[in-house]
Protein backbone atom coordinates (compact mmCIF):
# COMPACT_ATOMS: atom_id res chain seq x y z
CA UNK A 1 3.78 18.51 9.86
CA UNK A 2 5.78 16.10 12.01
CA UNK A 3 6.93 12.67 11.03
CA UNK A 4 4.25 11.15 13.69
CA UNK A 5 1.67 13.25 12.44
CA UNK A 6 2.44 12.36 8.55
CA UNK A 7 2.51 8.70 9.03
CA UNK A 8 -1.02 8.66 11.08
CA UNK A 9 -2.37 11.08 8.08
CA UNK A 10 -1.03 8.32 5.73
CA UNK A 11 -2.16 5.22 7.61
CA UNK A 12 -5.72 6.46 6.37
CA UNK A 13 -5.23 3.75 3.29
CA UNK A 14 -7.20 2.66 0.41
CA UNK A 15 -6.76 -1.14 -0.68
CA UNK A 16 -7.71 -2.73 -3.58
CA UNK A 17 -7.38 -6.22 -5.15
CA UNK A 18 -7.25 -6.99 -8.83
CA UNK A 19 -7.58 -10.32 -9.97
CA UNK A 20 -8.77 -12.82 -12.67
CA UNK A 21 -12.99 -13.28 -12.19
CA UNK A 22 -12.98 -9.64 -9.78
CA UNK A 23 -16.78 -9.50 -9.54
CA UNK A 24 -16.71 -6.88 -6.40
CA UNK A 25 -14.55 -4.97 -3.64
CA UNK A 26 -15.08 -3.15 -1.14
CA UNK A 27 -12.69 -1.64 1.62
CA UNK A 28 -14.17 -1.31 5.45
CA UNK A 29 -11.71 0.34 8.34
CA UNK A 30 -11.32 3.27 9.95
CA UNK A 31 -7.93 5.39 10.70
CA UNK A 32 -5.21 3.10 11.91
CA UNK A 33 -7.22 0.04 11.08
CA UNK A 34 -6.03 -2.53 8.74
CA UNK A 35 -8.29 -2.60 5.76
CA UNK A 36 -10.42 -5.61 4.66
CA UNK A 37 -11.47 -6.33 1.12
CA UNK A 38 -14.02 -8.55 -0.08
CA UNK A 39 -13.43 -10.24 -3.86
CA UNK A 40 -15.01 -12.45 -6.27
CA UNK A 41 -12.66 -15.60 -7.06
CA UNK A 42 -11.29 -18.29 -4.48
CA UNK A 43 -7.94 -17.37 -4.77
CA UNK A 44 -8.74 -13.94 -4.44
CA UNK A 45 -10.75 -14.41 -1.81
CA UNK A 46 -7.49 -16.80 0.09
CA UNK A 47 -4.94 -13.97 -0.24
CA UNK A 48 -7.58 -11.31 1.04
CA UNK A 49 -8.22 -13.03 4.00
CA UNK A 50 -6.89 -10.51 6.48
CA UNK A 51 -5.92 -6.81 7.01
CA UNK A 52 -2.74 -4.81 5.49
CA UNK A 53 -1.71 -2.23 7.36
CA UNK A 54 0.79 0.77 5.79
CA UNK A 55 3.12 2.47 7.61
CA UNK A 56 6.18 4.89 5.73
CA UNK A 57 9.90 5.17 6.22
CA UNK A 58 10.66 8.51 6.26
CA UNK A 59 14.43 10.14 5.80
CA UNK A 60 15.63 13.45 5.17
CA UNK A 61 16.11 14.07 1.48
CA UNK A 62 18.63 16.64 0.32
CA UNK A 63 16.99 17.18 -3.27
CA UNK A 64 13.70 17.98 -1.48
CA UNK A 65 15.24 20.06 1.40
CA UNK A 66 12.73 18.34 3.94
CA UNK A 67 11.88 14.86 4.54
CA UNK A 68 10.52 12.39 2.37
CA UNK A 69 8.97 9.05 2.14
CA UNK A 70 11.26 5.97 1.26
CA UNK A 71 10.08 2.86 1.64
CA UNK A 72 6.41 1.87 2.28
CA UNK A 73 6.35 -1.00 4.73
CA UNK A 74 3.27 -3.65 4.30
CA UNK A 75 2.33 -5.81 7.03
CA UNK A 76 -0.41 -8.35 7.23
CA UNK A 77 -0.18 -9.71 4.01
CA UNK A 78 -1.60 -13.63 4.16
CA UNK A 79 0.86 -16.00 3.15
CA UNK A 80 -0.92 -17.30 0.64
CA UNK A 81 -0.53 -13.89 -1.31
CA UNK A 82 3.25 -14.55 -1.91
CA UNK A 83 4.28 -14.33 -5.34
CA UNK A 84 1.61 -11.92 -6.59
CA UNK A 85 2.62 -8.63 -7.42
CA UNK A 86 2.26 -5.74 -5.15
CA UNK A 87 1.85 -2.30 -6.44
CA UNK A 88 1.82 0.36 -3.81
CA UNK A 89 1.00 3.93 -5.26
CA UNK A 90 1.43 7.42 -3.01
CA UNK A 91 -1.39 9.95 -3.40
CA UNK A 92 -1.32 13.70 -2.32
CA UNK A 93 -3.84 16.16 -1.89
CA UNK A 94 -6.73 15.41 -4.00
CA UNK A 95 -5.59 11.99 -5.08
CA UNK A 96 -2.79 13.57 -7.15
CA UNK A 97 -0.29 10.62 -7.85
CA UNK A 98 3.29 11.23 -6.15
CA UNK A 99 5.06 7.70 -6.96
CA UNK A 100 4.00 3.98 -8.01
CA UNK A 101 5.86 1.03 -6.78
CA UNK A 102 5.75 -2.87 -7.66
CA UNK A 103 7.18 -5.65 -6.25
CA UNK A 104 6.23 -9.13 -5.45
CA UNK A 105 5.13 -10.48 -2.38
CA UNK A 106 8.05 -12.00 -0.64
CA UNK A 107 6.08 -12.82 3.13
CA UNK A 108 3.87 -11.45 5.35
CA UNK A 109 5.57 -8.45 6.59
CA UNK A 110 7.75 -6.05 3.12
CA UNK A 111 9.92 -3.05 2.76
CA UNK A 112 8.70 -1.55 -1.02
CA UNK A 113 11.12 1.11 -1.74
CA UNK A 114 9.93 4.48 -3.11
CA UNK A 115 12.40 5.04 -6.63
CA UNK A 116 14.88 7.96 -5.97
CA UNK A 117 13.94 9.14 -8.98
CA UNK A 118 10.50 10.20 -7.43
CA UNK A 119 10.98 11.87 -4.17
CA UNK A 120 7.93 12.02 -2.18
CA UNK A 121 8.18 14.89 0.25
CA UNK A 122 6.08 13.15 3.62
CA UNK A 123 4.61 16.28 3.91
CA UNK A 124 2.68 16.05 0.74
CA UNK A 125 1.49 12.20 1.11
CA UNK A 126 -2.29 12.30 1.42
CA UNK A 127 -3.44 8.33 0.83
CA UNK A 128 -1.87 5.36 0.02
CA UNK A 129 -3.46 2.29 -2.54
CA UNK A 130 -2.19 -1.18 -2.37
CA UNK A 131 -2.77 -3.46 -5.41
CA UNK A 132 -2.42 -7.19 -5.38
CA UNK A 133 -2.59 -9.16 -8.50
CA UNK A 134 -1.62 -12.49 -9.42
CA UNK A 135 -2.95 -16.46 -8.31
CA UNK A 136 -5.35 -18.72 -10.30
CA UNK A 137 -9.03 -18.88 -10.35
CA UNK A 138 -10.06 -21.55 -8.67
């Protein structure tokens, strides 16, 4: 599979949101298409308040002989979501986890870095979930 294809497979993303007073969530989007979420709690509900999109930096990785995923880059992140911690995890075929990541939100636009201690061969990424947690109940 070809870089292009592996990062439009990928952009096919699950997000969730975790937070204090979570009553429900639901994701709505379609390939390519930033993912909404709908939550419980006014803060929640403040940092949720528009799409993430997911896209991958992918390099060539001599331990995996092929390329692999190194960074996943988040975009569309509200501003008012900076500060909470971000967890990004990389799924393969049949959900099977390939590498967890967490950071915290530093802007609207962030590089999260995949550890080089868990290659993930781009060939092998199936689905991508995005975790915010963190503000107050309001």
């Amino acid at each position: 599979m070809n870089t292009r294809g592996a990062r439009k497979l990928a952009a096919v993303a699950l997000v969730g949101l975790a937070a204090l007073g979570l009553r429900t969530a639901s994701a709505a989007g379609g390939a390519g298409d930033p993912l909404e979420i709908l939550v419980g709690s006014q803060a929640a509900r403040a940092c949720s308040s528009s799409g993430i999109t997911v896209d991958y930096d992918v390099a060539y990785d001599a331990t995996l002989e092929g390329y692999g995923v190194t960074a996943a880059q988040l975009s569309g992140l509200d501003a008012r979501c900076e500060g909470w911690d971000v967890t990004v995890s990389l799924t393969g075929p049949g959900g099977a986890p390939l590498a967890e990541m967490t950071a915290v939100v530093v802007g609207e636009e962030m590089r999260v870095e995949v550890p080089a201690a868990t290659p993930v061969a781009a060939e092998h990424l199936a689905g991508v979930a995005v975790v915010l947690r963190g503000g107050t109940e309001a």
